[in-house]
N, C-alpha and C. Protein backbone atom coordinates (compact mmCIF):
# COMPACT_ATOMS: atom_id res chain seq x y z
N UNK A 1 14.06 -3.72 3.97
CA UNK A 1 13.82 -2.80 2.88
C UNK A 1 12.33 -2.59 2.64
N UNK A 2 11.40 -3.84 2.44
CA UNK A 2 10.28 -3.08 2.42
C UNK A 2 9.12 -2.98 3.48
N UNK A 3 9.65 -2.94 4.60
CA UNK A 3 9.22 -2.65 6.14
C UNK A 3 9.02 -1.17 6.44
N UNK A 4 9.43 -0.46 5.73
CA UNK A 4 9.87 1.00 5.78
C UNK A 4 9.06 1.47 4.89
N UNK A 5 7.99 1.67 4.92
CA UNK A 5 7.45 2.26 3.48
C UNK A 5 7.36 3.65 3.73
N UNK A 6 6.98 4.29 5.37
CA UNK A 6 6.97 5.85 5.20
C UNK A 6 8.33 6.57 4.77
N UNK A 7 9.41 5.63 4.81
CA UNK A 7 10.42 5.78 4.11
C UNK A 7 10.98 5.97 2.48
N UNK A 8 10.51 4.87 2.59
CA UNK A 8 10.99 4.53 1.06
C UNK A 8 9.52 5.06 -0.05
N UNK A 9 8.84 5.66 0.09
CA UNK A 9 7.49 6.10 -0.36
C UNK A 9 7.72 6.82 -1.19
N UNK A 10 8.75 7.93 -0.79
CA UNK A 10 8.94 9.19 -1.95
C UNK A 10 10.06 9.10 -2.32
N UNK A 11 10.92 7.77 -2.09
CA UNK A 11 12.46 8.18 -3.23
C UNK A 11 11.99 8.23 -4.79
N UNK A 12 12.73 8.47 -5.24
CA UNK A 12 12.81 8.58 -7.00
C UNK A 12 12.99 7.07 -7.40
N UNK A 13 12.41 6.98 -8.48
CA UNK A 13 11.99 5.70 -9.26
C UNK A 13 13.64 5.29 -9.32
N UNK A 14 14.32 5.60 -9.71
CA UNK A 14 16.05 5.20 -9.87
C UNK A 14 16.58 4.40 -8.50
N UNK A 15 16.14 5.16 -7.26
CA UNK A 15 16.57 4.31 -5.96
C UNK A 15 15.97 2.85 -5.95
N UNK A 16 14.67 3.23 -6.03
CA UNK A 16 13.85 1.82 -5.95
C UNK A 16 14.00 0.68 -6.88
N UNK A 17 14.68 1.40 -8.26
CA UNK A 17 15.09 0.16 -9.24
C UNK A 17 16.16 -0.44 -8.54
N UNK A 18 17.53 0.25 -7.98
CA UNK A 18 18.35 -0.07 -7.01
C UNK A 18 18.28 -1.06 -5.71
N UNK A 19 17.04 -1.14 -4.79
CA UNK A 19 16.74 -1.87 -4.27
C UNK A 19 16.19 -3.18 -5.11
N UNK A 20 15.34 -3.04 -6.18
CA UNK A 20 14.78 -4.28 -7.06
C UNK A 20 15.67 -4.99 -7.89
N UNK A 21 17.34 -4.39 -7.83
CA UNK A 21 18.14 -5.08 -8.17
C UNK A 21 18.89 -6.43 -6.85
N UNK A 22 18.97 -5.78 -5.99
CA UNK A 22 19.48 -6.43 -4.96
C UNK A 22 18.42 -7.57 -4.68
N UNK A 23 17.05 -7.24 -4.72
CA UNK A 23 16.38 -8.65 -4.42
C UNK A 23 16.62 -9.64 -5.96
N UNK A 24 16.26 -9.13 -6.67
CA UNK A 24 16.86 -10.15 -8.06
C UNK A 24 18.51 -10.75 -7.62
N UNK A 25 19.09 -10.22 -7.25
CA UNK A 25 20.36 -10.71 -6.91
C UNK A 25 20.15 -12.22 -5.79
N UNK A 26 19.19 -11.51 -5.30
CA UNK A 26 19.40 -12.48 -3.58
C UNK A 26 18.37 -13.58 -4.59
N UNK A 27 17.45 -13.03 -5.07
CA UNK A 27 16.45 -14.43 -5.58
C UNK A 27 17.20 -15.40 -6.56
N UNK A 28 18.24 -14.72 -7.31
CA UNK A 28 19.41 -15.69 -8.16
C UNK A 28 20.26 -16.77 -6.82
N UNK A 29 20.91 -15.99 -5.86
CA UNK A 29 21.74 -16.87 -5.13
C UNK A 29 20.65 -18.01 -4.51
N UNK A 30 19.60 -17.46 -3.94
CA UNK A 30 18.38 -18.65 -3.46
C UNK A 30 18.33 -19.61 -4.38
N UNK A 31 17.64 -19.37 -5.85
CA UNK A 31 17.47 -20.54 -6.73
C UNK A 31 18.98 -21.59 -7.15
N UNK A 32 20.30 -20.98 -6.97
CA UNK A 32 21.45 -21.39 -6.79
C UNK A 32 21.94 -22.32 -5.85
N UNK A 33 21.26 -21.96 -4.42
CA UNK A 33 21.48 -22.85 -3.72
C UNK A 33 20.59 -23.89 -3.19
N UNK A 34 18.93 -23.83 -3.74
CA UNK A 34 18.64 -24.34 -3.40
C UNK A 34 18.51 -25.83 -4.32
N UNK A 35 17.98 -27.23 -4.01
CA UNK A 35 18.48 -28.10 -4.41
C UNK A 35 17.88 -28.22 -6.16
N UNK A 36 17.81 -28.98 -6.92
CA UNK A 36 17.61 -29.33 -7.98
C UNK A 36 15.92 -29.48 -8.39
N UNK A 37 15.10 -30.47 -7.26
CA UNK A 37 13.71 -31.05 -7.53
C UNK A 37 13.30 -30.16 -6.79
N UNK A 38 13.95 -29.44 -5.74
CA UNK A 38 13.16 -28.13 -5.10
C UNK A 38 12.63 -26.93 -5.73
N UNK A 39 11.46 -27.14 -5.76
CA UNK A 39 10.18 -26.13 -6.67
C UNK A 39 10.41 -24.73 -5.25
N UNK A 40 11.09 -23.46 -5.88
CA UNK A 40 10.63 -22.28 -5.14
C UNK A 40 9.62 -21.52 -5.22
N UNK A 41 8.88 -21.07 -4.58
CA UNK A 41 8.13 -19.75 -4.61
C UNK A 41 8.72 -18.43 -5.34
N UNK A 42 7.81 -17.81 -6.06
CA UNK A 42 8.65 -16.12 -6.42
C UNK A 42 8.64 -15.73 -5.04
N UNK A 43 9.58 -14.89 -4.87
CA UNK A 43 9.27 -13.95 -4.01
C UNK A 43 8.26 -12.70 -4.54
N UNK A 44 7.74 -11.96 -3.58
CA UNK A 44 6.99 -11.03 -4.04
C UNK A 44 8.02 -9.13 -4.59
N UNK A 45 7.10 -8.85 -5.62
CA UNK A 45 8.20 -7.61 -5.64
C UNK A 45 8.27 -7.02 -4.32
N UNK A 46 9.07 -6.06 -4.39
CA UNK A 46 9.31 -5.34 -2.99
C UNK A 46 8.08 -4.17 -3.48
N UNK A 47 7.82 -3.71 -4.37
CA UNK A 47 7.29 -2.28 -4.33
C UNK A 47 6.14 -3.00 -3.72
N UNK A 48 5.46 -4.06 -4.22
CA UNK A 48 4.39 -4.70 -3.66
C UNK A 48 4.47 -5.09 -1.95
N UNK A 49 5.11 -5.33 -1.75
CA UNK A 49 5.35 -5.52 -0.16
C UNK A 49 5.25 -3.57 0.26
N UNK A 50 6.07 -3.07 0.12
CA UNK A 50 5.80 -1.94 0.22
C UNK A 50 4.41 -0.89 0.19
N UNK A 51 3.88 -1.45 -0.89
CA UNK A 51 2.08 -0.80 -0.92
C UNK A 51 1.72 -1.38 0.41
N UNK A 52 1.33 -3.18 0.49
CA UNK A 52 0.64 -3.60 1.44
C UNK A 52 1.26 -2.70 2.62
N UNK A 53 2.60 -2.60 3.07
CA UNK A 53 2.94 -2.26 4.06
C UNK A 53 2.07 -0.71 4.34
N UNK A 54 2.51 -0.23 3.52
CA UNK A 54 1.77 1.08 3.39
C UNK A 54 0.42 1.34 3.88
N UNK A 55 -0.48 0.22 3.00
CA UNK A 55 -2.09 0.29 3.09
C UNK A 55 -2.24 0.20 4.71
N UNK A 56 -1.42 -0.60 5.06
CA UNK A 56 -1.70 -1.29 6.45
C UNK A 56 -1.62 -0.15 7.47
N UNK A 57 -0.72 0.48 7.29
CA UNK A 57 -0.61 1.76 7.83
C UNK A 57 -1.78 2.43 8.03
N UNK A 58 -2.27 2.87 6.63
CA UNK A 58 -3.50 3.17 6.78
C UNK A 58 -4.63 3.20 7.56
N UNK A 59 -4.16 1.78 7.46
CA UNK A 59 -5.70 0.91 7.84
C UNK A 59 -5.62 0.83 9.62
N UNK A 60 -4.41 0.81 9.45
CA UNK A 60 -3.95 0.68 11.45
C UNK A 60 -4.08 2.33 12.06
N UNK A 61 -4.24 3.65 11.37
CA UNK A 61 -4.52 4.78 11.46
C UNK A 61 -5.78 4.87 11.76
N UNK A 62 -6.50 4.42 10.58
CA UNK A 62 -8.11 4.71 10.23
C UNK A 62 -9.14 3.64 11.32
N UNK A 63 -8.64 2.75 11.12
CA UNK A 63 -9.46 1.81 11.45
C UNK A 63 -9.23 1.59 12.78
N UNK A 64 -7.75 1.07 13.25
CA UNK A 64 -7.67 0.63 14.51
C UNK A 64 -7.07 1.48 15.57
N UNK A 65 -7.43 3.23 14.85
CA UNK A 65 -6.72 4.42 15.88
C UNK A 65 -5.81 4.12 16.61
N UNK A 66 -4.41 3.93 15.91
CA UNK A 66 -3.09 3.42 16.60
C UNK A 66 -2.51 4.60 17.25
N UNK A 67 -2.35 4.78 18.71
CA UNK A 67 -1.81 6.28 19.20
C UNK A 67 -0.78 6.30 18.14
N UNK A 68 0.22 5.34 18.30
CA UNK A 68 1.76 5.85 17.77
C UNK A 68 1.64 6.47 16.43
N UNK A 69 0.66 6.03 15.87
CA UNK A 69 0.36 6.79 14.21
C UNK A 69 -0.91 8.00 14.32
N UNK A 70 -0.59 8.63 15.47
CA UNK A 70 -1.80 9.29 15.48
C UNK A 70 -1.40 11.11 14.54
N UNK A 71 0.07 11.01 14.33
CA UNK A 71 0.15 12.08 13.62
C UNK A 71 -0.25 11.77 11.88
N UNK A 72 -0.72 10.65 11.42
CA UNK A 72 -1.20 9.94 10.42
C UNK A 72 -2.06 10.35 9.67
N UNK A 73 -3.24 10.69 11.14
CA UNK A 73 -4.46 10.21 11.07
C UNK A 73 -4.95 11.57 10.04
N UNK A 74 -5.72 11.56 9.26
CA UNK A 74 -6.38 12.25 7.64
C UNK A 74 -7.73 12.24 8.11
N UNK A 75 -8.10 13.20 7.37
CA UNK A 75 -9.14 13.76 7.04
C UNK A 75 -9.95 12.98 6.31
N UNK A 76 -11.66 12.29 6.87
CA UNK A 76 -12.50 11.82 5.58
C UNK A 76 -12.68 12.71 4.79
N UNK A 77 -13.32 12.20 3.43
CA UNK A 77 -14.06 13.36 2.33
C UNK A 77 -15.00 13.96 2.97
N UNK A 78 -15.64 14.45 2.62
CA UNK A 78 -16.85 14.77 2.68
C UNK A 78 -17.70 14.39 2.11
N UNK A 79 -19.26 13.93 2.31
CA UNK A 79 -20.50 12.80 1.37
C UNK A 79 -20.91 13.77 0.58
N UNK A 80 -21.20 13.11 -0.65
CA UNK A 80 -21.56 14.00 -1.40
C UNK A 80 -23.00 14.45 -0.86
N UNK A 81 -23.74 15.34 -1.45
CA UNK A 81 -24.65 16.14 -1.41
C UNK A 81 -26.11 15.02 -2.06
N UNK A 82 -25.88 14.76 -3.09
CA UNK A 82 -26.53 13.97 -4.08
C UNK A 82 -26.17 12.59 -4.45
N UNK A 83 -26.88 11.80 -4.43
CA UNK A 83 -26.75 10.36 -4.80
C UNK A 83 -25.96 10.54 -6.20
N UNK A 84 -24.80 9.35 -6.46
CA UNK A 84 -23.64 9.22 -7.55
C UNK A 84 -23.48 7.43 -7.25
N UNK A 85 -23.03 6.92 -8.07
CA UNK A 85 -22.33 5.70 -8.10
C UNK A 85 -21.45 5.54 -6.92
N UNK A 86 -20.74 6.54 -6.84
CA UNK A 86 -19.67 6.88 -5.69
C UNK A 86 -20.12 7.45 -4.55
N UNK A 87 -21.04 7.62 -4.32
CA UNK A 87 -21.11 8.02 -3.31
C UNK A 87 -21.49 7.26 -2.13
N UNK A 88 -21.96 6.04 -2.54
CA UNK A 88 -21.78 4.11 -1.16
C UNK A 88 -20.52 4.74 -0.79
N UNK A 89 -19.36 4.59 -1.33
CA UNK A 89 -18.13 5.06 -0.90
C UNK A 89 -17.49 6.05 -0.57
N UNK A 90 -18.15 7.24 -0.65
CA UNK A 90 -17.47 8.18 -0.17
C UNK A 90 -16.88 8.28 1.34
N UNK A 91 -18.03 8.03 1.80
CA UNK A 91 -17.89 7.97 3.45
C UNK A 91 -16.57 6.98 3.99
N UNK A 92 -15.89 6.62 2.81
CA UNK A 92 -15.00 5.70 3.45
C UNK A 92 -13.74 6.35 2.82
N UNK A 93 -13.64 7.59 1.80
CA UNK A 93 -12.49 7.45 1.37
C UNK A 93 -11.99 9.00 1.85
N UNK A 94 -10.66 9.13 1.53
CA UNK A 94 -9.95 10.44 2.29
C UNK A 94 -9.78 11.63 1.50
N UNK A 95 -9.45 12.75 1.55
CA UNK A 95 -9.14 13.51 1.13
C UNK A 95 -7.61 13.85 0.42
N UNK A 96 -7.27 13.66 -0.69
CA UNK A 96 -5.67 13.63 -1.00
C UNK A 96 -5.42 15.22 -1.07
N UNK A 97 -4.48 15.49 -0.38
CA UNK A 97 -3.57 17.08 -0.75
C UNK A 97 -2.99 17.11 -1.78
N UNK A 98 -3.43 18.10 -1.90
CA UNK A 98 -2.65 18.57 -3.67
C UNK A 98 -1.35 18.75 -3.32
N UNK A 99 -1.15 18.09 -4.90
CA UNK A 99 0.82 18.36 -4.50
C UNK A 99 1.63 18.59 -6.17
N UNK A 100 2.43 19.63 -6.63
CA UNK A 100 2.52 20.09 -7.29
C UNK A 100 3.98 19.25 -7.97
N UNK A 101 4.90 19.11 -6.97
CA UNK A 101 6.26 18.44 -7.36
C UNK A 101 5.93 16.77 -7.44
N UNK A 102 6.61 15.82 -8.26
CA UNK A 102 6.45 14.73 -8.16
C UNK A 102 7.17 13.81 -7.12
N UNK A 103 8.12 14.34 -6.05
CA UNK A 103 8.76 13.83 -5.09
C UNK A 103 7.22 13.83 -3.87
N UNK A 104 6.54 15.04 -4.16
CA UNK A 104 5.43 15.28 -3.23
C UNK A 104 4.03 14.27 -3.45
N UNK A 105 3.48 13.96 -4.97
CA UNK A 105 2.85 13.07 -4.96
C UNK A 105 3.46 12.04 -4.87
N UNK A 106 4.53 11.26 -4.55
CA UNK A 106 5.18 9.99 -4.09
C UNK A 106 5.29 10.05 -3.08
N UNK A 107 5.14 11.04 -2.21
CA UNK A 107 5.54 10.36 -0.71
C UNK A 107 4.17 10.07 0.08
N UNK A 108 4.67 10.08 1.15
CA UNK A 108 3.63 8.85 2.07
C UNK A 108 2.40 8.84 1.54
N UNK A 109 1.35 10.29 2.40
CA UNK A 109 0.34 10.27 2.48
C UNK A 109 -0.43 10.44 1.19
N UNK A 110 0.00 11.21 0.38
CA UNK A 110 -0.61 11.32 -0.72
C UNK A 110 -0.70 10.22 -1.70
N UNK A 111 0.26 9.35 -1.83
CA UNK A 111 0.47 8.22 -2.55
C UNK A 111 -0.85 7.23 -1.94
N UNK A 112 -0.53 6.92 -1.00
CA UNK A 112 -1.44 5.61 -0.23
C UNK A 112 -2.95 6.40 0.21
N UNK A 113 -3.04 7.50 -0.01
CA UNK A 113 -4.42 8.25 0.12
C UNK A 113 -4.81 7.94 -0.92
N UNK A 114 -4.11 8.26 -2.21
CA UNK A 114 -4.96 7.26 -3.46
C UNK A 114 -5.24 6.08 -3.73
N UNK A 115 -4.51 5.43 -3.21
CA UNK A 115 -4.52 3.60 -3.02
C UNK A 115 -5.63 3.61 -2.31
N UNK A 116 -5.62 4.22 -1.22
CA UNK A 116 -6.78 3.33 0.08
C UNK A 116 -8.07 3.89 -0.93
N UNK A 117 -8.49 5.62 -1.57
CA UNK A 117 -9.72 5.41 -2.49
C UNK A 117 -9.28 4.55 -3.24
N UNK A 118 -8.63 4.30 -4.40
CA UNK A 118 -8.76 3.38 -5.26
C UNK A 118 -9.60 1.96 -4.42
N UNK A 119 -9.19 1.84 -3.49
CA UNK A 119 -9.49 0.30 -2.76
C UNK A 119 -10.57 0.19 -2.40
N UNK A 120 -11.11 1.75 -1.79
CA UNK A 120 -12.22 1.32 -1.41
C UNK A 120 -13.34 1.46 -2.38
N UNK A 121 -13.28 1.95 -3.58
CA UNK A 121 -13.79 2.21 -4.35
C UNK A 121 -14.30 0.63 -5.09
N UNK A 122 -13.02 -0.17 -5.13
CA UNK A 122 -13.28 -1.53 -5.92
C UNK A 122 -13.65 -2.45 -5.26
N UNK A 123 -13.02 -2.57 -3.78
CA UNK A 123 -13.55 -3.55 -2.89
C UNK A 123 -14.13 -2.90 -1.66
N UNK A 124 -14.46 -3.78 -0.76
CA UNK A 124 -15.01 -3.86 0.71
C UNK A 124 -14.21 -4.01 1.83
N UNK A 125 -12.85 -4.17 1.27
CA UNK A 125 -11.42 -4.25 2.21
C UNK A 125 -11.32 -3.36 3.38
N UNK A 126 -12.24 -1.99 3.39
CA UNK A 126 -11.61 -1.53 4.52
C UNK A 126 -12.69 -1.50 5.70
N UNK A 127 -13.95 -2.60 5.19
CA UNK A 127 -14.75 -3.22 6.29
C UNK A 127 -14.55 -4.16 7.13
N UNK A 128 -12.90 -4.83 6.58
CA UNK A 128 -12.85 -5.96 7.55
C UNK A 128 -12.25 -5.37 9.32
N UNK A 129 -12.58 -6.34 9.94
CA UNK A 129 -12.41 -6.48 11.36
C UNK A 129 -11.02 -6.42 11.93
N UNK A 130 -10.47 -7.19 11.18
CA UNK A 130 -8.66 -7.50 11.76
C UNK A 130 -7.43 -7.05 10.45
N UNK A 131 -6.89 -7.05 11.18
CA UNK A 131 -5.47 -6.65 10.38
C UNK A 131 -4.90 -7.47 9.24
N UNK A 132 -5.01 -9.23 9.76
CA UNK A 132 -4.53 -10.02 9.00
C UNK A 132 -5.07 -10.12 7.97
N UNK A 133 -6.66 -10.22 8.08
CA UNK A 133 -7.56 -10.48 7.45
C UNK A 133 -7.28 -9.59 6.15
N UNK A 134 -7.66 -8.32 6.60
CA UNK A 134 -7.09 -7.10 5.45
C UNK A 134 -5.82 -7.11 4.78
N UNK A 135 -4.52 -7.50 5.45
CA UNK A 135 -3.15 -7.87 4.56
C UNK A 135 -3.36 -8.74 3.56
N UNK A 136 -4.16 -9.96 3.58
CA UNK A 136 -4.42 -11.43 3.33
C UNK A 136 -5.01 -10.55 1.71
N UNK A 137 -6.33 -10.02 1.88
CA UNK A 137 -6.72 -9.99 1.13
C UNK A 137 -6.04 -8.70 -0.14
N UNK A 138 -5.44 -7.83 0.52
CA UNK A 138 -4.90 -6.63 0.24
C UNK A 138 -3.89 -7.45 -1.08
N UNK A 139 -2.76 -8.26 -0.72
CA UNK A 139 -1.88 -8.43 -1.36
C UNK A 139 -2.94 -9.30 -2.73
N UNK A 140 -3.47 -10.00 -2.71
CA UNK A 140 -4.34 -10.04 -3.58
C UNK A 140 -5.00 -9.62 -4.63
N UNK A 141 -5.79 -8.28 -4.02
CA UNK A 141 -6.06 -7.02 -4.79
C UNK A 141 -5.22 -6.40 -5.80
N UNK A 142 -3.79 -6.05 -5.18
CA UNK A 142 -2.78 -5.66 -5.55
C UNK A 142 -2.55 -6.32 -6.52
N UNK A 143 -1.94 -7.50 -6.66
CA UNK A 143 -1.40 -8.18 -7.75
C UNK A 143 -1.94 -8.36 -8.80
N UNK A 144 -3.92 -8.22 -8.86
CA UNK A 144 -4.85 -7.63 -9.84
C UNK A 144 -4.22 -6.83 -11.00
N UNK A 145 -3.87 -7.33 -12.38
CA UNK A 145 -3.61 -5.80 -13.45
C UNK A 145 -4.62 -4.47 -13.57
C-alpha cells in the first residue's frame, strides 16, 4: 500500500482514511499477539511512508537520472534575477503546474513538486550523495510539525 505512491497520490482523502483503517487494524492484531514485556515500535503512518516514497522518486528523477523515470523528469525554476532570501535555493527547486481541480493538485507531480520546494527550502536534503542517506534523513524532516 504505501509502495505505490504515483498511485495512491491523487485518491480522495476518504480512500486513504480507508487504507489508515486497515493498518490500525493490523497494528491492533500485532500488539495482540505480540507477548506481554514485549515493548513494540509504532509503525509509521502510511501517508508518511507514502511522501518519503514519493520524495524519493523525486530525488531518483532529479538527482540520480533514473531512465525508467525519465518521463518524471520536471522542469527547474528559473534563478531569480535579483538577490532574495530564496534565491540560495532557487536553483534547486521545480516549477509546480497549475492545477485548478483538487484531484489535480493531489496527484503525483504537483503534490511532491511542493514537498521537494518546501524541502529544499528548509533543508540541504537534496545535496546528499546517496539514496539511503536522503530516505534516512527525509523521514525525519517529515515527522517535524
Amino acid at each position: 500500500m504505501e509502495y505505490a505512491p504515483l498511485t495512491w497520490s491523487s485518491c480522495p482523502p476518504s480512500y486513504l482514511s480507508l487504507l489508515d483503517k486497515v493498518q490500525a487494524r493490523a497494528q491492533r492484531l500485532i500488539r495482540l499477539k505480540a507477548l506481554q514485556d514485549q515493548l513494540l515500535p509504532p509503525l509509521q503512518p502510511l501517508q508518511q511512508r507514502r511522501d518519503v516514497a514519493g520524495l524519493c522518486v523525486v530525488y531518483k528523477t532529479l538527482k540520480q537520472h533514473a531512465p525508467h523515470l525519465a518521463f518524471l523528469r520536471q522542469p527547474w525554476a528559473r534563478p531569480h534575477g535579483h538577490t532574495t532570501r530564496t534565491a540560495a535555493t532557487r536553483d534547486h527547486q521545480l516549477i509546480v503546474p497549475f492545477a485548478r481541480t483538487e484531484t489535480s493538485l493531489r496527484s503525483f507531480l504537483p503534490r511532491y513538486k511542493r514537498m521537494w520546494n518546501r524541502m529544499v527550502q528548509q533543508t540541504q536534503l537534496h545535496s546528499t550523495s546517496s539514496l539511503h542517506t536522503f530516505k534516512s534523513v527525509l523521514n525525519a524532516w517529515i515527522k517535524q510539525p
